[in-house]
N, C-alpha and C. Protein backbone atom coordinates (compact mmCIF):
# COMPACT_ATOMS: atom_id res chain seq x y z
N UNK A 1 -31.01 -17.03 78.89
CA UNK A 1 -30.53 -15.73 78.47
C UNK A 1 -30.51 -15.68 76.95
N UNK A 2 -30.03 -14.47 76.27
CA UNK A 2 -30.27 -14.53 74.95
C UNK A 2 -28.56 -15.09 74.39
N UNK A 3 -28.85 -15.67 72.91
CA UNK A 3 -28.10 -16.51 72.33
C UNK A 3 -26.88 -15.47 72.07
N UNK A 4 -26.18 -16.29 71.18
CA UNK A 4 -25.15 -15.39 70.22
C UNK A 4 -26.07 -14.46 69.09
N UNK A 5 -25.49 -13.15 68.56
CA UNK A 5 -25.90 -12.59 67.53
C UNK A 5 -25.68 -12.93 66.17
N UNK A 6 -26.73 -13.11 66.12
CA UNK A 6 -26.58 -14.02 64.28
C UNK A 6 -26.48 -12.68 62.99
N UNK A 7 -25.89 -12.54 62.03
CA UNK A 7 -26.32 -11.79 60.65
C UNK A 7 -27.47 -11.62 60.95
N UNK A 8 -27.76 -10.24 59.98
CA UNK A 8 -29.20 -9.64 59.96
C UNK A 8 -29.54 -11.02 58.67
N UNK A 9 -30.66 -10.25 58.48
CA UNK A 9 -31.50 -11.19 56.78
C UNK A 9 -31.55 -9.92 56.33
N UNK A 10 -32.14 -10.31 55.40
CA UNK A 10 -32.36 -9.09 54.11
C UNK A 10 -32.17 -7.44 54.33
N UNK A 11 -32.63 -7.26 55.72
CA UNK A 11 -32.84 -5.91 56.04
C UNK A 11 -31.65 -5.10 56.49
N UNK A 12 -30.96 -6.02 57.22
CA UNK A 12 -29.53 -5.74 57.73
C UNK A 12 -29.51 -5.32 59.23
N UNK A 13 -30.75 -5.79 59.94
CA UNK A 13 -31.18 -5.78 60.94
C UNK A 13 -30.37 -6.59 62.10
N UNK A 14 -29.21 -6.63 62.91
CA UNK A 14 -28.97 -7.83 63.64
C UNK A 14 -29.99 -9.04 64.32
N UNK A 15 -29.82 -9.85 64.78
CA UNK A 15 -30.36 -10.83 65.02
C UNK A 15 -29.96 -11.37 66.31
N UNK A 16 -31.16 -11.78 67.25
CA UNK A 16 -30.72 -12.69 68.17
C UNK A 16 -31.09 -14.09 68.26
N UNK A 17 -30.39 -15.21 68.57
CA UNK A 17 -30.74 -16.17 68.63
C UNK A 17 -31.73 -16.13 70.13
N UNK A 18 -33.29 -17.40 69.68
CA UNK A 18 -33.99 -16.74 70.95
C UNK A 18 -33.46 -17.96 72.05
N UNK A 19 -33.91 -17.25 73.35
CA UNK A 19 -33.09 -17.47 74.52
C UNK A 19 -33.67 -19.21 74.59
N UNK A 20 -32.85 -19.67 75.64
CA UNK A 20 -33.09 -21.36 76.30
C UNK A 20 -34.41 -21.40 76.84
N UNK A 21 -35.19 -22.29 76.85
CA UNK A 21 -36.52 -22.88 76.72
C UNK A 21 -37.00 -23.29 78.26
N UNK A 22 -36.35 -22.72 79.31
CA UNK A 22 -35.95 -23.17 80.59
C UNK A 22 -37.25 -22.49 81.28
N UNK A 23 -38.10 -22.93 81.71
CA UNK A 23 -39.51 -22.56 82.09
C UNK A 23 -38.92 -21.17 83.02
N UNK A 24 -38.11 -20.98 84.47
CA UNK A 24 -38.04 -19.81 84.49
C UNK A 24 -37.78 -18.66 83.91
N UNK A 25 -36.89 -18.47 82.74
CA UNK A 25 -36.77 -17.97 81.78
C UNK A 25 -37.81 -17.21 81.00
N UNK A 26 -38.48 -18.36 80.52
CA UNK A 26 -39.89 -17.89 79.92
C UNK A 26 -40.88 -17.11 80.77
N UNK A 27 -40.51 -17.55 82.14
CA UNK A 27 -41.58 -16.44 83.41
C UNK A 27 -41.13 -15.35 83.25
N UNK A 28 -39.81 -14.90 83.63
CA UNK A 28 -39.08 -13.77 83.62
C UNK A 28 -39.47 -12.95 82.20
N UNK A 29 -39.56 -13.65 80.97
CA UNK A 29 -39.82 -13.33 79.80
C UNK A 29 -41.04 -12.25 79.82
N UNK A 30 -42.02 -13.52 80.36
CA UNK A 30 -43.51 -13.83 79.78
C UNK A 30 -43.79 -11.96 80.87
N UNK A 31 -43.06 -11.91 81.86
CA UNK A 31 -43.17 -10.95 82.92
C UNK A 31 -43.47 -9.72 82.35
N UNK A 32 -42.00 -9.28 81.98
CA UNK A 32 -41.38 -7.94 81.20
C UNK A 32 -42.20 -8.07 79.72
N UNK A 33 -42.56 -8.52 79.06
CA UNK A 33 -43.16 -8.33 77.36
C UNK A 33 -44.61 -7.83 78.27
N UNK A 34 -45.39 -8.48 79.32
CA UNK A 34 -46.46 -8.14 79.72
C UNK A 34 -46.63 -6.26 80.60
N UNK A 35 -45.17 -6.69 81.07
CA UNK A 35 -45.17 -5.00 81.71
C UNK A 35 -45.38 -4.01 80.52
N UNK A 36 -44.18 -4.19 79.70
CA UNK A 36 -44.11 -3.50 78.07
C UNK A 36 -45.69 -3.31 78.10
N UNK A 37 -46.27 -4.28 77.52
CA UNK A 37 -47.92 -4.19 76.89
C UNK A 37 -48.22 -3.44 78.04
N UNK A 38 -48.32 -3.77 79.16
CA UNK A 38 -49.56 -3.08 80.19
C UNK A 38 -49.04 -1.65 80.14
N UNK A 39 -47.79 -1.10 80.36
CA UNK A 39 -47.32 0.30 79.93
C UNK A 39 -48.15 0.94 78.80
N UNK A 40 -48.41 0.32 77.78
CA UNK A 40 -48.63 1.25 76.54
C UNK A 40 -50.55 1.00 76.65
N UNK A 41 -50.45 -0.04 76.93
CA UNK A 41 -52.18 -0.19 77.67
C UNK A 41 -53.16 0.52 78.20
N UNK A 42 -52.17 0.36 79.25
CA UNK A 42 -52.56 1.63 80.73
C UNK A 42 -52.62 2.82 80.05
N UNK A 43 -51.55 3.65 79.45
CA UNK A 43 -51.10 5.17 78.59
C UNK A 43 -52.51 5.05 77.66
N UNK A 44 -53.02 4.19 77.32
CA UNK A 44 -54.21 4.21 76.00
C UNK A 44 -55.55 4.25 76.86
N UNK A 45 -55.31 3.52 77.63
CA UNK A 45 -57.10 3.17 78.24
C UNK A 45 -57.12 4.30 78.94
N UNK A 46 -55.71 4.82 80.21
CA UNK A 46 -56.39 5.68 81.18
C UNK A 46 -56.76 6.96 79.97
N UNK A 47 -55.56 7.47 78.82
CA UNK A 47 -56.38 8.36 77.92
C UNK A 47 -57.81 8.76 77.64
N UNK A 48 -58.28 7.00 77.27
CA UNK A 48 -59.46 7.08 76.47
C UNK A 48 -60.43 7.28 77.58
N UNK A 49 -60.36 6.58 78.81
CA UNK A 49 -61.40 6.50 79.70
C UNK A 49 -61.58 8.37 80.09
N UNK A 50 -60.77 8.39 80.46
CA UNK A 50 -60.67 9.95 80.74
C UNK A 50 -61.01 11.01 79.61
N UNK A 51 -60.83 10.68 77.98
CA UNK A 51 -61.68 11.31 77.36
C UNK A 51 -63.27 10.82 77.25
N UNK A 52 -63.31 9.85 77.91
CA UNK A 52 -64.79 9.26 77.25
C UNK A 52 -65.75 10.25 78.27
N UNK A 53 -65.04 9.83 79.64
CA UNK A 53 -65.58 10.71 80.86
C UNK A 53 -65.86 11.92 80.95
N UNK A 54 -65.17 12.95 79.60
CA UNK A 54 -64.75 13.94 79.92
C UNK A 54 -66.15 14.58 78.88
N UNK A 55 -66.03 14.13 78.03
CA UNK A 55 -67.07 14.15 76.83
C UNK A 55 -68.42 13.47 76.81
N UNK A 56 -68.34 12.95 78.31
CA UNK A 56 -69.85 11.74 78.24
C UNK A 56 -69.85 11.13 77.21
N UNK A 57 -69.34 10.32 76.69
CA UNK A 57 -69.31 8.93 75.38
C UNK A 57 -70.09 7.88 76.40
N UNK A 58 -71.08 7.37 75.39
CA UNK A 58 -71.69 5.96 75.90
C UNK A 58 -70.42 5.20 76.05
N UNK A 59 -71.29 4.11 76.46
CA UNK A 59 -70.10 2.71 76.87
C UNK A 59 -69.58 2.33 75.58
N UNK A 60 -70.28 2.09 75.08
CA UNK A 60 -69.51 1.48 73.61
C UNK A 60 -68.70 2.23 72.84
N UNK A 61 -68.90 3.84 72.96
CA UNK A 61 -67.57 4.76 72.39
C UNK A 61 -66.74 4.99 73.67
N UNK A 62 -67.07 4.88 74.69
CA UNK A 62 -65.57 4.86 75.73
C UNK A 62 -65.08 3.42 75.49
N UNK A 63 -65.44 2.39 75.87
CA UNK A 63 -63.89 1.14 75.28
C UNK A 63 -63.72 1.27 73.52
N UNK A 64 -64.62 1.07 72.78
CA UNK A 64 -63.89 1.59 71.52
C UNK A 64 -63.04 2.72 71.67
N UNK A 65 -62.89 3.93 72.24
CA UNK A 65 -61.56 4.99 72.00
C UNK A 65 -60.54 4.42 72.72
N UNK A 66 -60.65 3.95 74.54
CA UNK A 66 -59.98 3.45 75.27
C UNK A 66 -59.30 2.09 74.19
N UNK A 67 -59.40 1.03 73.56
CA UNK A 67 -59.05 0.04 73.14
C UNK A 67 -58.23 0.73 72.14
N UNK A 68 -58.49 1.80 71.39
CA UNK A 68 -58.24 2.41 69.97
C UNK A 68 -56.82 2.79 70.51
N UNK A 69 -56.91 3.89 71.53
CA UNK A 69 -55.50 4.20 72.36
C UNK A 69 -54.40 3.36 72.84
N UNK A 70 -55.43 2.18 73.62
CA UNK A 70 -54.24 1.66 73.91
C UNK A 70 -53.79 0.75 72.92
N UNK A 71 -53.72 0.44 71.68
CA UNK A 71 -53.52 -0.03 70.63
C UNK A 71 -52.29 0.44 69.79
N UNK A 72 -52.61 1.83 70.12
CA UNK A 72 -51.68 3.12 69.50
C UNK A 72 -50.40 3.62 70.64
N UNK A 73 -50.78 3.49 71.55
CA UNK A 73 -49.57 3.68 72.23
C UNK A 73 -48.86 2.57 72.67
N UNK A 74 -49.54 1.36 72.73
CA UNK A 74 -48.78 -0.35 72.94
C UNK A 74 -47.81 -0.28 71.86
N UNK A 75 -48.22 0.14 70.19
CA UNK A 75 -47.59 -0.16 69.26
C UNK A 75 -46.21 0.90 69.18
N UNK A 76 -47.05 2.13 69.42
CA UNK A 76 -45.66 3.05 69.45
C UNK A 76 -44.35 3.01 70.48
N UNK A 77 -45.00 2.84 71.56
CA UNK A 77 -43.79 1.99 72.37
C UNK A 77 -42.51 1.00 71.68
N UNK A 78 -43.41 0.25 71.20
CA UNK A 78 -42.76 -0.77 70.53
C UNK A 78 -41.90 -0.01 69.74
N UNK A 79 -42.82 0.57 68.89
CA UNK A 79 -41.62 1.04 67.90
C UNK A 79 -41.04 2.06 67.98
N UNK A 80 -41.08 2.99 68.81
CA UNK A 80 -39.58 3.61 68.79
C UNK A 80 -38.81 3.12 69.53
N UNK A 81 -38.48 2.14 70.04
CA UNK A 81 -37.62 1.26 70.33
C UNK A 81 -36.75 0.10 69.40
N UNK A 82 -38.02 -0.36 68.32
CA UNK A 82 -37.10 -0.98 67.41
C UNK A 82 -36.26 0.09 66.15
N UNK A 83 -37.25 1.27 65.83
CA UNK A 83 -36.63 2.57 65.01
C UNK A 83 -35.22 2.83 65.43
N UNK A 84 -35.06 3.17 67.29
CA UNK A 84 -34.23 3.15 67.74
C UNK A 84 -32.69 2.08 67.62
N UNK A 85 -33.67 0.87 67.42
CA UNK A 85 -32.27 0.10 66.46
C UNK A 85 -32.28 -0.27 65.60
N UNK A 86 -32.28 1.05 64.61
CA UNK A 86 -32.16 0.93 63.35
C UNK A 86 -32.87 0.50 61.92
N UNK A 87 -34.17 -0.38 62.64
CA UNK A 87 -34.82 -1.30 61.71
C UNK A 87 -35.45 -0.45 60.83
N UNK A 88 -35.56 -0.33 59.39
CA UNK A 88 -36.57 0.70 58.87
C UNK A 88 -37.92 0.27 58.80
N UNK A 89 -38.38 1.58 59.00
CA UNK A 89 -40.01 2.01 59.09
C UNK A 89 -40.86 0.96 59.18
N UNK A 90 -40.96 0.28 57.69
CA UNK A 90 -41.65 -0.67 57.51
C UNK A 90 -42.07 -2.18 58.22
N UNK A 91 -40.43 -2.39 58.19
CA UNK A 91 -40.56 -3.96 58.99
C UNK A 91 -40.65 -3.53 60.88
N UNK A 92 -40.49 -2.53 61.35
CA UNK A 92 -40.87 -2.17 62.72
C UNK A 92 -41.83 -2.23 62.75
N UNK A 93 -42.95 -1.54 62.14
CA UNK A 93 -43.73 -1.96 62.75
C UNK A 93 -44.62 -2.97 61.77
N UNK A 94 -44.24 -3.75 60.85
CA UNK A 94 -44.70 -5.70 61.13
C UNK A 94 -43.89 -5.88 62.58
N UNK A 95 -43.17 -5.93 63.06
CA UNK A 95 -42.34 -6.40 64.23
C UNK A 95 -43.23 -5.46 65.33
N UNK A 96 -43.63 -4.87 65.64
CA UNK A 96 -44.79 -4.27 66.53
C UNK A 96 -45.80 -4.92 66.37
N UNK A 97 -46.68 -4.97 65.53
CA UNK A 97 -47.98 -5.88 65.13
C UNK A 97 -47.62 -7.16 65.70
N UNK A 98 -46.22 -7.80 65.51
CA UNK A 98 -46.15 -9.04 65.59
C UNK A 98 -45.49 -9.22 67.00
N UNK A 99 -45.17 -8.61 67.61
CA UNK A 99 -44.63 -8.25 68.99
C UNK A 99 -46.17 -8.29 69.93
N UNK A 100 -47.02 -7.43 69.96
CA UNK A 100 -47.90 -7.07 70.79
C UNK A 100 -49.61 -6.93 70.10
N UNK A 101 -49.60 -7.55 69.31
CA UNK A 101 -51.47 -7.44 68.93
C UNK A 101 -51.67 -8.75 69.92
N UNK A 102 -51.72 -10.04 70.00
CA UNK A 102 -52.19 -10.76 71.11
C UNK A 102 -52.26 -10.25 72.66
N UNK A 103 -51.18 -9.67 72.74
CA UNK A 103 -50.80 -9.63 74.19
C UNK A 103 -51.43 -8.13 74.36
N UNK A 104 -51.82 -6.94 73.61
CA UNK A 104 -52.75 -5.93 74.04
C UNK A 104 -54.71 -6.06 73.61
N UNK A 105 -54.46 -7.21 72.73
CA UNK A 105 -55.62 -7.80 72.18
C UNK A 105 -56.11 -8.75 73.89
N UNK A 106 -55.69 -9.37 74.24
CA UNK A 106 -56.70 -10.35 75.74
C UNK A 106 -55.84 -9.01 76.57
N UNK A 107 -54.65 -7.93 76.61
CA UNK A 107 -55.16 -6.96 77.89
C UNK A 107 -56.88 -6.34 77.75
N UNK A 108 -56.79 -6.07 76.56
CA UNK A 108 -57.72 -5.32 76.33
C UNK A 108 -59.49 -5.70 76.72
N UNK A 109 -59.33 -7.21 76.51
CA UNK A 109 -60.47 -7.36 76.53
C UNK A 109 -60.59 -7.74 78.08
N UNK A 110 -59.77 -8.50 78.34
CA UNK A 110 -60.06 -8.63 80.27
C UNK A 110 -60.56 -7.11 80.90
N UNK A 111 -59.45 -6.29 80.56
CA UNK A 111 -59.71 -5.45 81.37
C UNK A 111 -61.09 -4.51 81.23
N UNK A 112 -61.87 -4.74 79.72
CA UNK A 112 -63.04 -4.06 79.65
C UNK A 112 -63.85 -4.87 80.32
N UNK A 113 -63.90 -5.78 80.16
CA UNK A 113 -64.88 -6.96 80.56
C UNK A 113 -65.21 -6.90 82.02
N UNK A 114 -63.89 -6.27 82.61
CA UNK A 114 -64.19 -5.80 84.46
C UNK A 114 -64.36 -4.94 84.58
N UNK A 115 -64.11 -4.03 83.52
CA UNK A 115 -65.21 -2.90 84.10
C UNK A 115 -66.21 -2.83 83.71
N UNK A 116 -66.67 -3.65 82.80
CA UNK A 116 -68.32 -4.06 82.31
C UNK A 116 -69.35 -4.18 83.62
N UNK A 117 -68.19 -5.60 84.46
CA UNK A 117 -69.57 -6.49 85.28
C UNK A 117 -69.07 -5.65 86.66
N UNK A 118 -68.36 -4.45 87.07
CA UNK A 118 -68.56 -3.59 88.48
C UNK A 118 -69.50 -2.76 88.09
N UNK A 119 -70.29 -2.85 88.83
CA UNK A 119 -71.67 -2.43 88.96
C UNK A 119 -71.14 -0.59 89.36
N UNK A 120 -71.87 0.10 88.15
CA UNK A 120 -71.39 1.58 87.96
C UNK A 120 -70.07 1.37 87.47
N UNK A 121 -69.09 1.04 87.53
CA UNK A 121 -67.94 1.36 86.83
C UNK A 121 -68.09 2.32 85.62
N UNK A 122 -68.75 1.77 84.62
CA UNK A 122 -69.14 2.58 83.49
C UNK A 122 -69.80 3.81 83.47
N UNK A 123 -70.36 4.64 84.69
CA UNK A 123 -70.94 5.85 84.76
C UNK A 123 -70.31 6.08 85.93
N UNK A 124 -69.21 5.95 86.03
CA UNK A 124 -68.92 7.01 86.93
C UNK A 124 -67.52 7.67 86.41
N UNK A 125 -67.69 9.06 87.06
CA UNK A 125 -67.34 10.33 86.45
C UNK A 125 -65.78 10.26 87.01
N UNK A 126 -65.01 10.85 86.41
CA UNK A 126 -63.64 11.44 86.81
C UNK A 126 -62.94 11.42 88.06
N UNK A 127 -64.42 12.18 88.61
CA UNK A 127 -63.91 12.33 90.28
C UNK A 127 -64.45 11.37 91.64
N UNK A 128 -65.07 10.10 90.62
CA UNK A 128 -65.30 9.20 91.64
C UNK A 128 -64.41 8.09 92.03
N UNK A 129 -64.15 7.93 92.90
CA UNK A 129 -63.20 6.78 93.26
C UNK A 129 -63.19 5.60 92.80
N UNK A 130 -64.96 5.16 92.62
CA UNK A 130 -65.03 3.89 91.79
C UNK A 130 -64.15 3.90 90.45
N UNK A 131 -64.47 4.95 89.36
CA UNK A 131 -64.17 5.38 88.29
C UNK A 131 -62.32 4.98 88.52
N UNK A 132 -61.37 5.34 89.38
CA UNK A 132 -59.70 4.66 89.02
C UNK A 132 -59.54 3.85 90.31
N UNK A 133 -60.45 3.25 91.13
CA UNK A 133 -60.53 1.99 91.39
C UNK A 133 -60.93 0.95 90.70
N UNK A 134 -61.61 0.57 89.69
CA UNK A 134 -62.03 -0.02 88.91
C UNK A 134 -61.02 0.12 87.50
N UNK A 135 -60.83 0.95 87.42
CA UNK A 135 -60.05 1.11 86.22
C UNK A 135 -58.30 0.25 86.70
N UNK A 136 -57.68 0.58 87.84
CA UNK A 136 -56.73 -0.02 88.43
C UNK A 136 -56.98 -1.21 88.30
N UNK A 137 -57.88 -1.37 88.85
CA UNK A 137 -57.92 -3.28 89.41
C UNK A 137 -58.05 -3.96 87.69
N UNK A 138 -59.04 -3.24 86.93
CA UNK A 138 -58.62 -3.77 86.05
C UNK A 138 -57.51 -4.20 84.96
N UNK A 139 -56.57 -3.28 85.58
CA UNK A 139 -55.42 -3.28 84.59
C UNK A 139 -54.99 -4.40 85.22
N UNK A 140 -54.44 -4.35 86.88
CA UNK A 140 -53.88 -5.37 87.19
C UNK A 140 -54.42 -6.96 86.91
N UNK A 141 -56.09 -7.04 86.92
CA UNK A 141 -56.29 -8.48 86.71
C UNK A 141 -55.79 -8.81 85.03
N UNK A 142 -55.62 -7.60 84.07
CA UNK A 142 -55.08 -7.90 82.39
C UNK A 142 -54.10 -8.44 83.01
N UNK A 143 -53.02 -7.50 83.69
CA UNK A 143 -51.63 -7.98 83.35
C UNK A 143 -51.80 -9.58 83.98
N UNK A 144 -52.06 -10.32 84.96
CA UNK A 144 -52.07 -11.02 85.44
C UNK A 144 -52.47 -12.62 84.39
N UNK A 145 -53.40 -11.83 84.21
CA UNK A 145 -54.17 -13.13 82.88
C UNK A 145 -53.51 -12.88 81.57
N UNK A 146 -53.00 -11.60 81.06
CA UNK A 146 -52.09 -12.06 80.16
C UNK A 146 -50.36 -12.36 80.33
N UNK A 147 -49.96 -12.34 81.32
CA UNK A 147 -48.47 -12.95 81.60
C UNK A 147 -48.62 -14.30 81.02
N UNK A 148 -49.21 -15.19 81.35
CA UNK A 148 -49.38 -17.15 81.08
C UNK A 148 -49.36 -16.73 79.32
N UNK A 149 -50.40 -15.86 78.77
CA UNK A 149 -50.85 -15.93 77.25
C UNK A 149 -49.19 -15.46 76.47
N UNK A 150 -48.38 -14.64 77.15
CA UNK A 150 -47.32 -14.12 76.85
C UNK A 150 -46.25 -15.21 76.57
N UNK A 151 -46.32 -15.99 77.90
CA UNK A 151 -45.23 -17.20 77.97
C UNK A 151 -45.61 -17.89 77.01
N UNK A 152 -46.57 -18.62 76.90
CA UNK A 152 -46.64 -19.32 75.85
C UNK A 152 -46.28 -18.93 74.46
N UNK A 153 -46.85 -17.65 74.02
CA UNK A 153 -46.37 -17.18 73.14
C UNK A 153 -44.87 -17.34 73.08
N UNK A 154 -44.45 -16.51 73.33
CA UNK A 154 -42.35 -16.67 73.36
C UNK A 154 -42.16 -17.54 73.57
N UNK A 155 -42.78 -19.08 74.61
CA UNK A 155 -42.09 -20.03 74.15
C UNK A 155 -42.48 -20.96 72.87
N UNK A 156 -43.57 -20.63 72.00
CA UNK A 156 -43.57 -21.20 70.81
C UNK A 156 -42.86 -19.98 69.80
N UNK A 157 -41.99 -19.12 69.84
CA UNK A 157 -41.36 -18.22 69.67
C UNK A 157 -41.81 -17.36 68.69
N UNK A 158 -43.16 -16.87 69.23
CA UNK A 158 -44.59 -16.02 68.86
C UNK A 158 -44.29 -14.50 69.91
N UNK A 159 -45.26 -14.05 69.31
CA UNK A 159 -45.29 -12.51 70.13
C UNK A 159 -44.10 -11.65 70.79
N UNK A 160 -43.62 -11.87 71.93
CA UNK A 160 -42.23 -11.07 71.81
C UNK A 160 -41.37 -11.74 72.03
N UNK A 161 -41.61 -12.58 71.57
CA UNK A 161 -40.13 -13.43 71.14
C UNK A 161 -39.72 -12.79 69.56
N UNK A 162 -40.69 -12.44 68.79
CA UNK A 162 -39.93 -11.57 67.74
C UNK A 162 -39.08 -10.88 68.33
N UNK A 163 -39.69 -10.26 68.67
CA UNK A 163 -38.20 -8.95 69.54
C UNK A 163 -37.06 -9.20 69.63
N UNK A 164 -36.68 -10.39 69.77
CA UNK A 164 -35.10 -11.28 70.34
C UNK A 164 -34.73 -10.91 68.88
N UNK A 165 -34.98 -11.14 67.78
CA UNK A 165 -35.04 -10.49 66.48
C UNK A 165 -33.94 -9.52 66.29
N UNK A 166 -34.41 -8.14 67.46
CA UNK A 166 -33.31 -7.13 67.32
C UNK A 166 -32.85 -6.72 68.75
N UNK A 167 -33.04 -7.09 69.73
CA UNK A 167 -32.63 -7.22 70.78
C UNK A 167 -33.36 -7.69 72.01
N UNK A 168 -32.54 -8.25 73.16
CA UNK A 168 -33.23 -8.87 73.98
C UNK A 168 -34.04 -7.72 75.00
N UNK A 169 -35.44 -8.66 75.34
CA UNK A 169 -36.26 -7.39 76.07
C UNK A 169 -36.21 -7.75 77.81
């Protein structure tokens, strides 16, 4: 669980000491920081895919916008949540960057990468089933392959283990 609350540093930010090193812990951790990411993920990719679809964008401008989105809404998540406690502007989002660029950086790429190798995934339109069957499955195999990349992170007290920073997630 999370520690005692330590003094802010410079910013005047409170502080948490980060939690015990207890491998379930870190699952439970590694779990929720991955839901977080796949939330703001999902909100970016299904965006982009659905504008790419909508506009006919080749493949390479549908995951470039899709990646671009979910980049932008992974981060904003983040931060109006740390805004929300208090942290100013600036160091939120370093504490976003430093919260979630790994962990939406390998969602991101797993999940393009499966819809690369399903055969049609990439041309099919809005109203085909392949098109948010493929898009689903891919989210779920991200979250899956990045939960382990997560744990590790927080337990070398990387990625959202910042977060413990200003409160526990």
């Amino acid at each position: 669980m999370v520690g005692p609350l330590r003094h802010g540093d410079s910013d005047g930010a409170p502080r948490h000491e980060h939690h015990g090193r207890e491998p379930g812990l870190l699952w439970v951790s590694a779990v929720r920081a991955t839901l977080h990411c796949l939330t703001g993920c999902a909100i970016g990719e299904v965006a982009g895919m659905v504008l790419a679809a909508a506009f006919a964008l080749g493949n390479a401008a549908s995951i470039t916008v899709s990646m671009v989105l979910a980049f932008v809404f992974g981060y904003a998540l983040t931060l109006r949540a740390v805004l929300a406690a208090g942290v100013p502007p600036r160091r939120a989002m370093r504490l976003a960057v430093a919260s979630d660029t790994v962990s939406i950086t390998t969602m991101e790429i797993v999940d393009n990468a499966f819809i690369l190798v399903v055969p049609g995934a990439m041309a099919a339109g809005l109203a085909d089933s392949l098109f948010w069957w493929s898009l689903t499955v891919s989210l779920v195999v991200a979250f899956v392959l990045t939960v382990p990349v997560n744990r590790l992170l927080i337990a070398r007290g990387k990625g959202h283990a910042v977060m413990h920073e200003i409160h526990a997630y």
